[in-house]
N, C-alpha and C. Protein backbone atom coordinates (compact mmCIF):
# COMPACT_ATOMS: atom_id res chain seq x y z
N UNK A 1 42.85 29.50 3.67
CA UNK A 1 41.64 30.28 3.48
C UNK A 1 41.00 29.97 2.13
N UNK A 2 41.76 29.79 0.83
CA UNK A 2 41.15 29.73 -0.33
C UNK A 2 40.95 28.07 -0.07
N UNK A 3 41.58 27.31 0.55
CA UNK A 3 40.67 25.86 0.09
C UNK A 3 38.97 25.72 1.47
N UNK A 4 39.30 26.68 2.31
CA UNK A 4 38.05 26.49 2.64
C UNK A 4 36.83 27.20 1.66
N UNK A 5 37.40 28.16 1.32
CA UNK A 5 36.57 29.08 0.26
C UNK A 5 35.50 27.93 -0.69
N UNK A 6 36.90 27.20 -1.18
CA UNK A 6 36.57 26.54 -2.58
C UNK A 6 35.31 25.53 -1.73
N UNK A 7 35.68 24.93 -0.70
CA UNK A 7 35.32 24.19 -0.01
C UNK A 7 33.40 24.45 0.11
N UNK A 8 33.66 26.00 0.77
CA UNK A 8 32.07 26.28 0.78
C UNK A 8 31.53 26.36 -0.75
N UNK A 9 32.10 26.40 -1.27
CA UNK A 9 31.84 26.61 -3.06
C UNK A 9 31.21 25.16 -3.08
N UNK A 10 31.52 24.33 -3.02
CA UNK A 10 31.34 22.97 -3.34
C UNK A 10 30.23 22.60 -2.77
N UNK A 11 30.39 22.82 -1.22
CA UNK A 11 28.20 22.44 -0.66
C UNK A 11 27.42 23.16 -1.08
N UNK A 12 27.96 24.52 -1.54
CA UNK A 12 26.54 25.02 -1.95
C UNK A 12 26.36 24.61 -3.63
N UNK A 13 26.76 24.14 -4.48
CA UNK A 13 26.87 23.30 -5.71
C UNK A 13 26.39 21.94 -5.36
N UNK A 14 26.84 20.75 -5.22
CA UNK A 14 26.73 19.87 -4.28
C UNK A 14 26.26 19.29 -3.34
N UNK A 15 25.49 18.70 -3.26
CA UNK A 15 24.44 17.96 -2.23
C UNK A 15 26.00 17.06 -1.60
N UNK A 16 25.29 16.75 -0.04
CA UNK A 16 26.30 16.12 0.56
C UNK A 16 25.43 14.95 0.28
N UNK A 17 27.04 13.93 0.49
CA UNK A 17 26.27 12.41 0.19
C UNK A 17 25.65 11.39 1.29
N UNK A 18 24.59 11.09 1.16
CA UNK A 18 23.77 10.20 2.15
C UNK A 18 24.67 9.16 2.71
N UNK A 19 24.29 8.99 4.03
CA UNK A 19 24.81 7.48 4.51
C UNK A 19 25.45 6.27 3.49
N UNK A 20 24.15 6.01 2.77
CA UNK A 20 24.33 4.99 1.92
C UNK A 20 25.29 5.25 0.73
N UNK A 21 25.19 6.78 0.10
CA UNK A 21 25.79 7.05 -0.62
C UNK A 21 27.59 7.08 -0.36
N UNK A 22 27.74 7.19 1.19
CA UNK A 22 28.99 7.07 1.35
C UNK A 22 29.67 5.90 1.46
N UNK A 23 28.06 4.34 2.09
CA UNK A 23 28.99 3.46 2.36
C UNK A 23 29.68 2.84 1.00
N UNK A 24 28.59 3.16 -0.13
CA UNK A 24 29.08 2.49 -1.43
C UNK A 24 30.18 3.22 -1.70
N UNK A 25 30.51 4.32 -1.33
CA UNK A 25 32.00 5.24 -2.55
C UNK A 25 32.91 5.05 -1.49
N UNK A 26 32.51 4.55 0.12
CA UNK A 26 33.83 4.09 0.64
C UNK A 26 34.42 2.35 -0.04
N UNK A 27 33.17 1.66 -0.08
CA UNK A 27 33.29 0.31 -0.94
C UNK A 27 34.44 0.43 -1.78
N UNK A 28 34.10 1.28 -3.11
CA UNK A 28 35.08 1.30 -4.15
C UNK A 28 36.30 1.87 -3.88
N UNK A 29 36.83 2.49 -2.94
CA UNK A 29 37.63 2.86 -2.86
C UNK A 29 39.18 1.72 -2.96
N UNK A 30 38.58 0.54 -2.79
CA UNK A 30 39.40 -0.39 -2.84
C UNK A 30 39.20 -1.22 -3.99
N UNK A 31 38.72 -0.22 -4.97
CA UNK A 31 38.85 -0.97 -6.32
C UNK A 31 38.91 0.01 -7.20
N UNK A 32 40.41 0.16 -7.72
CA UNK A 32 40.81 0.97 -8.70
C UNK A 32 41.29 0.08 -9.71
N UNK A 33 40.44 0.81 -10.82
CA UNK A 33 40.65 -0.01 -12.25
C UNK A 33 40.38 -1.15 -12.23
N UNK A 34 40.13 -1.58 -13.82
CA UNK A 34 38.86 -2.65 -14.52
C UNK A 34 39.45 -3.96 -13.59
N UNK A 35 41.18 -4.09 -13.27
CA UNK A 35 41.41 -5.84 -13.09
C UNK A 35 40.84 -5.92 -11.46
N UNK A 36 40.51 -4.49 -10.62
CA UNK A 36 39.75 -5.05 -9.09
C UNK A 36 38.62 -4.64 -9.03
N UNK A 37 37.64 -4.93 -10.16
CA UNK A 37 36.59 -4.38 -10.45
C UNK A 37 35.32 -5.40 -8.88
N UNK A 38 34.63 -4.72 -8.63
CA UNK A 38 33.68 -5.38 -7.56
C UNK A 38 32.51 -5.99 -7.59
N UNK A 39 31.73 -6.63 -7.89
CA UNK A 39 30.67 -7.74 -8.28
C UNK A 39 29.76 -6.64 -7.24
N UNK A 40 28.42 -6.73 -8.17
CA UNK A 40 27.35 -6.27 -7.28
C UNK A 40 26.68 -6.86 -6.40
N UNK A 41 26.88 -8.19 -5.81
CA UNK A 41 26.69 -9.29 -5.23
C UNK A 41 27.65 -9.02 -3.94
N UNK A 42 28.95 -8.53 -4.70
CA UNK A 42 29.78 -8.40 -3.41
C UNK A 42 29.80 -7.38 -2.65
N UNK A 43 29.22 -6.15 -3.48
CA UNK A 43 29.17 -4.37 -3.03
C UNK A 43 27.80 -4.44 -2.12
N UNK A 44 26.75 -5.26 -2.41
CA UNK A 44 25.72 -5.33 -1.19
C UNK A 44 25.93 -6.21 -0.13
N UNK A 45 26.98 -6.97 -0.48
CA UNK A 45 27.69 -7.37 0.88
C UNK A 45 28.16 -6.88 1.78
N UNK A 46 29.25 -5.77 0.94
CA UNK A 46 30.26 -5.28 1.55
C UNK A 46 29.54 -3.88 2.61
N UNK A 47 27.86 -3.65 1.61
CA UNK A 47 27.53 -2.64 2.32
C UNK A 47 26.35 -2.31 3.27
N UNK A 48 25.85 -3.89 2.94
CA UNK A 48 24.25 -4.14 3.57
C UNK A 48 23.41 -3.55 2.78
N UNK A 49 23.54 -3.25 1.77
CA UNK A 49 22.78 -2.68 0.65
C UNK A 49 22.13 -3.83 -0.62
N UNK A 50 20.69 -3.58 -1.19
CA UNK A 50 20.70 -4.63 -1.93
C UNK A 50 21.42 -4.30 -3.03
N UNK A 51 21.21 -5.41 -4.10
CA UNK A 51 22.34 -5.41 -5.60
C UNK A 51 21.38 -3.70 -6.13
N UNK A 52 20.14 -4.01 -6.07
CA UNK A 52 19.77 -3.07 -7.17
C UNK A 52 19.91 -1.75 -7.12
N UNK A 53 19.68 -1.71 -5.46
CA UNK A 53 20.13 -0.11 -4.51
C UNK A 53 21.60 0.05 -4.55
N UNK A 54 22.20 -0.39 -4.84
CA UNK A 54 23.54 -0.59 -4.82
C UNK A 54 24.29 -0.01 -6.25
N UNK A 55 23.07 -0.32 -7.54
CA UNK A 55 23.24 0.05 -8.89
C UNK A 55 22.97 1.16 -8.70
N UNK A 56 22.07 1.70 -8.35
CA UNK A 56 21.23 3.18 -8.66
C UNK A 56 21.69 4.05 -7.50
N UNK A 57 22.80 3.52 -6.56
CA UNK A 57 23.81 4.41 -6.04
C UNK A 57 24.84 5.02 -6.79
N UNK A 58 25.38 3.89 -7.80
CA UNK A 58 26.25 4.22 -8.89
C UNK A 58 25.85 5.01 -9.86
N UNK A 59 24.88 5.04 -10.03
CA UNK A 59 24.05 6.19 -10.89
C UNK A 59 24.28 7.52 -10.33
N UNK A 60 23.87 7.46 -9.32
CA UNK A 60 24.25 9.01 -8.58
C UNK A 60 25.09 9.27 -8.43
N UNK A 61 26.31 8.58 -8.32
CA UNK A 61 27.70 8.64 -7.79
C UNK A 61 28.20 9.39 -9.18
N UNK A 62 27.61 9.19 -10.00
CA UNK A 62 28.35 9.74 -11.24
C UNK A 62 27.74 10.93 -11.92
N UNK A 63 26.62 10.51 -11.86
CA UNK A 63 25.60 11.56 -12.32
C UNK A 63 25.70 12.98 -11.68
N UNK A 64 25.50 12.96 -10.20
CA UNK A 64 25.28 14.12 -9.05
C UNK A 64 26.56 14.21 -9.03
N UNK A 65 27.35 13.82 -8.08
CA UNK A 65 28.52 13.51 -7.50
C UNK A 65 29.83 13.60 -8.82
N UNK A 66 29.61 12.90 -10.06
CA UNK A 66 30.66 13.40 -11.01
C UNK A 66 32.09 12.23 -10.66
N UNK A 67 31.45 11.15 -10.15
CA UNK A 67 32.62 10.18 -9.92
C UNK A 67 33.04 9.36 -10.98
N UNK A 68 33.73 9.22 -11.05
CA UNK A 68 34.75 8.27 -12.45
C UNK A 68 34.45 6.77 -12.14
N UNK A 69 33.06 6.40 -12.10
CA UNK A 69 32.90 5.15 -11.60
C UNK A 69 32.62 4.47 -13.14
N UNK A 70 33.13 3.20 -13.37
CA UNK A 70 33.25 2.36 -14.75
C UNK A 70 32.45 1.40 -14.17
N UNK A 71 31.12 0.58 -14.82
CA UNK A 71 30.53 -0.24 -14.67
C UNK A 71 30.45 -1.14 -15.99
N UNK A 72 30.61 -2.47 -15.88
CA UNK A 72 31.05 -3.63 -16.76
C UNK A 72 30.58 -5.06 -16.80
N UNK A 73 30.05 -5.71 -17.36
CA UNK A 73 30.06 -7.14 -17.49
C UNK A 73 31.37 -8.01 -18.24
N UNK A 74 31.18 -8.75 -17.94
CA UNK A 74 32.15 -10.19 -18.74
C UNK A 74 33.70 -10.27 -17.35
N UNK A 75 34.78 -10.44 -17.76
CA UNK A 75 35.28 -11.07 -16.78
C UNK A 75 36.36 -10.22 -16.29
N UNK A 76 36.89 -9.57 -15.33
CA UNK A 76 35.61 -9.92 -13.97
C UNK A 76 34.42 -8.69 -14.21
N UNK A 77 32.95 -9.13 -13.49
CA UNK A 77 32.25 -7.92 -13.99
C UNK A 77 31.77 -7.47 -13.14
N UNK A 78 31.44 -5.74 -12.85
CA UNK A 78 31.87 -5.42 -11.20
C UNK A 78 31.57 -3.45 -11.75
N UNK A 79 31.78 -3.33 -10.55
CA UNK A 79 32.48 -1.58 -10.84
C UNK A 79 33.46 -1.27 -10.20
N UNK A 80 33.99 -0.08 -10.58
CA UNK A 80 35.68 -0.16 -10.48
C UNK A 80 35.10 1.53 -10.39
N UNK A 81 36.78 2.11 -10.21
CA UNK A 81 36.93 3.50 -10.04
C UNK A 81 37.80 3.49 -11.34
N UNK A 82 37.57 4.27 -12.02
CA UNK A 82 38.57 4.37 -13.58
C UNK A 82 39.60 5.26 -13.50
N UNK A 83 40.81 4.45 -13.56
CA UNK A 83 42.39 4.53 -13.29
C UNK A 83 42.73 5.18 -14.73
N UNK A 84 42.74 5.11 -15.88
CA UNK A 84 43.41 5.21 -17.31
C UNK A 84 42.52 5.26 -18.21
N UNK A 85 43.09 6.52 -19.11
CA UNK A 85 42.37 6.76 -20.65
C UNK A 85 41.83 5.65 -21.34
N UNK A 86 42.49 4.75 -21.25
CA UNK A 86 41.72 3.36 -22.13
C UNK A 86 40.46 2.74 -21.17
N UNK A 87 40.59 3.01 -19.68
CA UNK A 87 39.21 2.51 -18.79
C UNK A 87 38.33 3.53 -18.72
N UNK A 88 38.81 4.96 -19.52
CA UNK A 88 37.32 5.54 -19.77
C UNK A 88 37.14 5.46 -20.72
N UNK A 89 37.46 5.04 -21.96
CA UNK A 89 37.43 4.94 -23.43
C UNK A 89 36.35 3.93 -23.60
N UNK A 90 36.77 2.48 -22.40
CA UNK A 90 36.28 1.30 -23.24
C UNK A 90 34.80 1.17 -22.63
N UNK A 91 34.59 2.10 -20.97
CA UNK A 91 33.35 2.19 -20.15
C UNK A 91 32.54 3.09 -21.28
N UNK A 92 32.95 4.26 -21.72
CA UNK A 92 32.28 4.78 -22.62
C UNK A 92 31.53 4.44 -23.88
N UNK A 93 32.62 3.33 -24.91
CA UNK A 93 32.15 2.84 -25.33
C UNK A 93 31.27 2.13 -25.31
N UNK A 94 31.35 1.22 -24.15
CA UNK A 94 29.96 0.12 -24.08
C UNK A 94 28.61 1.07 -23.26
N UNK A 95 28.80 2.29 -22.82
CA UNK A 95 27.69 3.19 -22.72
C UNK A 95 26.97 3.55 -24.38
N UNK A 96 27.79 4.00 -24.74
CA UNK A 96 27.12 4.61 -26.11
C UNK A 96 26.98 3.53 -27.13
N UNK A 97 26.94 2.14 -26.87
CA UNK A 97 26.39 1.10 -27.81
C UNK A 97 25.02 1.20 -27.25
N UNK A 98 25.12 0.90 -25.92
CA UNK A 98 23.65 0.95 -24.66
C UNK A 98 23.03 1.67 -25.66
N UNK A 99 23.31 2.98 -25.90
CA UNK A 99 22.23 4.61 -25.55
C UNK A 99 21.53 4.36 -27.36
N UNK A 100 23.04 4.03 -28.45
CA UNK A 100 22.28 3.48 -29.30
C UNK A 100 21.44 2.54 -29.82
N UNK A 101 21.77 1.36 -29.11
CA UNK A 101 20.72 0.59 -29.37
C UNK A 101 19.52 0.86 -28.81
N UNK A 102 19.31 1.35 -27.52
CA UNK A 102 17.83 1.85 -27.12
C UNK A 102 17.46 3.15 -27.88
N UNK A 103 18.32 3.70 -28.71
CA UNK A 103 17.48 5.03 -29.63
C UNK A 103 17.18 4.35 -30.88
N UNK A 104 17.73 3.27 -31.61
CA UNK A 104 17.42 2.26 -32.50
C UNK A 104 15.98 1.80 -32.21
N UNK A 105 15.94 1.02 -31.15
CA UNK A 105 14.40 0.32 -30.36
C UNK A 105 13.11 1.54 -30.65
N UNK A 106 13.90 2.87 -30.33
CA UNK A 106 12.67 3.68 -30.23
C UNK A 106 12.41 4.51 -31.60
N UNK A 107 13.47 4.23 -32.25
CA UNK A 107 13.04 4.93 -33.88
C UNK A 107 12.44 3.95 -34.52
N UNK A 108 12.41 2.98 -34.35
CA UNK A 108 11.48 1.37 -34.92
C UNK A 108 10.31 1.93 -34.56
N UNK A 109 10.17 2.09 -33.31
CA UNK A 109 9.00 1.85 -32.79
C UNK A 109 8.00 3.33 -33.30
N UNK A 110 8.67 4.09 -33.50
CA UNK A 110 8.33 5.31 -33.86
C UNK A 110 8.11 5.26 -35.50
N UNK A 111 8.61 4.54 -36.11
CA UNK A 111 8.84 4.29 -37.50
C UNK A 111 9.26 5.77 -38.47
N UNK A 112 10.90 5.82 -37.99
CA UNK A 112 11.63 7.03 -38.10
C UNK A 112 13.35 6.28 -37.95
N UNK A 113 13.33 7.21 -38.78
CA UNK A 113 14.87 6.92 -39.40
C UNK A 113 15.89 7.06 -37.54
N UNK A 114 16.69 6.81 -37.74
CA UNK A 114 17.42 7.21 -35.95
C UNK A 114 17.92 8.40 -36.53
N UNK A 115 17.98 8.50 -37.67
CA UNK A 115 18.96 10.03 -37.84
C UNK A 115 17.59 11.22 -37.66
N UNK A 116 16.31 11.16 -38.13
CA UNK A 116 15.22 11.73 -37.73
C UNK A 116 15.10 11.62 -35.86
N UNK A 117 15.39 11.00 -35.35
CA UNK A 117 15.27 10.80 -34.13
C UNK A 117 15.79 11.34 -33.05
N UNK A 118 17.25 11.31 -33.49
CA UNK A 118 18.42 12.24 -33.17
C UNK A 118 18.37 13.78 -33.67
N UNK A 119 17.77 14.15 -34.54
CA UNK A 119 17.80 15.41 -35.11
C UNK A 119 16.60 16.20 -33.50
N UNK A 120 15.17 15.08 -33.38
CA UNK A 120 14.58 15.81 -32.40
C UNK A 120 15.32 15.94 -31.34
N UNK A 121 15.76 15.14 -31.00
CA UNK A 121 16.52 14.71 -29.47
C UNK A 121 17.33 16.03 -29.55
N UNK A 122 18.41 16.18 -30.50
CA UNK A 122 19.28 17.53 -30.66
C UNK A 122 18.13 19.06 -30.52
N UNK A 123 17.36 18.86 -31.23
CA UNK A 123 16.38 20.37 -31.09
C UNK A 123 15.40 20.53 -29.69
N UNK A 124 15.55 19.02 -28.98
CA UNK A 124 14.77 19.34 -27.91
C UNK A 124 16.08 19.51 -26.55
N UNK A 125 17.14 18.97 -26.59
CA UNK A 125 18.35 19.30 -26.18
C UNK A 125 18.35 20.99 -26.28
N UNK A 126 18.41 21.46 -27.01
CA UNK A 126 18.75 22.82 -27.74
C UNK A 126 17.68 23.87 -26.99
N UNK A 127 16.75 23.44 -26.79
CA UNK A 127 15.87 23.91 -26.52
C UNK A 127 15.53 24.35 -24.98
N UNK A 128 15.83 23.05 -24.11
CA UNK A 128 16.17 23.26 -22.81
C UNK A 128 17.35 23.75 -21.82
N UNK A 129 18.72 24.20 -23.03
CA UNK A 129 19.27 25.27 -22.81
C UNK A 129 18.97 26.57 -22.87
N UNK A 130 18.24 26.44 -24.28
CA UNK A 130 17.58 28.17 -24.09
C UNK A 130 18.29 28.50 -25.69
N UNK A 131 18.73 27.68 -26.26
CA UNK A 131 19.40 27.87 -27.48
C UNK A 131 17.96 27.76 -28.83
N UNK A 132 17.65 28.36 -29.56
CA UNK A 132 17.51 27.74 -30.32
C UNK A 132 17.67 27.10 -31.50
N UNK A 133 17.06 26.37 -32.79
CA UNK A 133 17.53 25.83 -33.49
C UNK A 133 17.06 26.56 -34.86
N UNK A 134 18.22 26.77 -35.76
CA UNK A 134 17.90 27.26 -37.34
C UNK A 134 18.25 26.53 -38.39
């Protein structure tokens, strides 16, 4: 009774996942951790999906959905399902080089320090919780 409970807890939180959305998270299922990581070449193979629809499935998969999906270049370069503390450590890391160098690009462009940049980002963060800032 309580895991159906939890169960209805979860669709009504939770969008169920589309066709497509399932054929890709059945895909990975056969790739746990960085060394059976899956080429996006091979995941629109595997799913009749193109490469790029195939990326911005993985987006959702993690985003909505909350899946432990690790995405990577260099060798092999692919996405994987993340097995171990060090395969979310090192996916993380090369996220938050990403997020800084594109907040770098835009404090240039803005001609603002990144620490000015980040200070808005934090007060407009702050803000769309309902928190505000002193």
């Amino acid at each position: 009774m309580e895991s159906a409970r939890q169960a209805d807890l979860f669709q009504a939180f939770f969008p169920e996942m589309s066709p497509e959305e399932r054929k890709v998270w059945s895909a990975l299922q056969n790739h746990r951790g960085r060394q059976d990581a899956i080429t996006g070449d091979d995941l629109a193979l595997a799913t009749g999906l193109t490469w790029r629809k195939g990326r911005d499935i993985m987006k959702t998969l993690v985003e909505v959905y909350r899946k432990r999906i690790g995405g990577v270049p260099g060798s092999p370069p692919g996405y994987f399902l993340i097995e171990s503390p060090e395969e979310l450590e090192d996916v993380c890391r090369r996220y938050r080089g990403q997020a800084l160098s594109l907040l770098r690009r835009e404090a240039i462009l803005r001609r603002m320090s990144l620490e000015e940049l980040c200070g808005q980002l934090t007060m407009k963060a702050r803000s769309r919780e309902g928190r505000t800032c002193k």
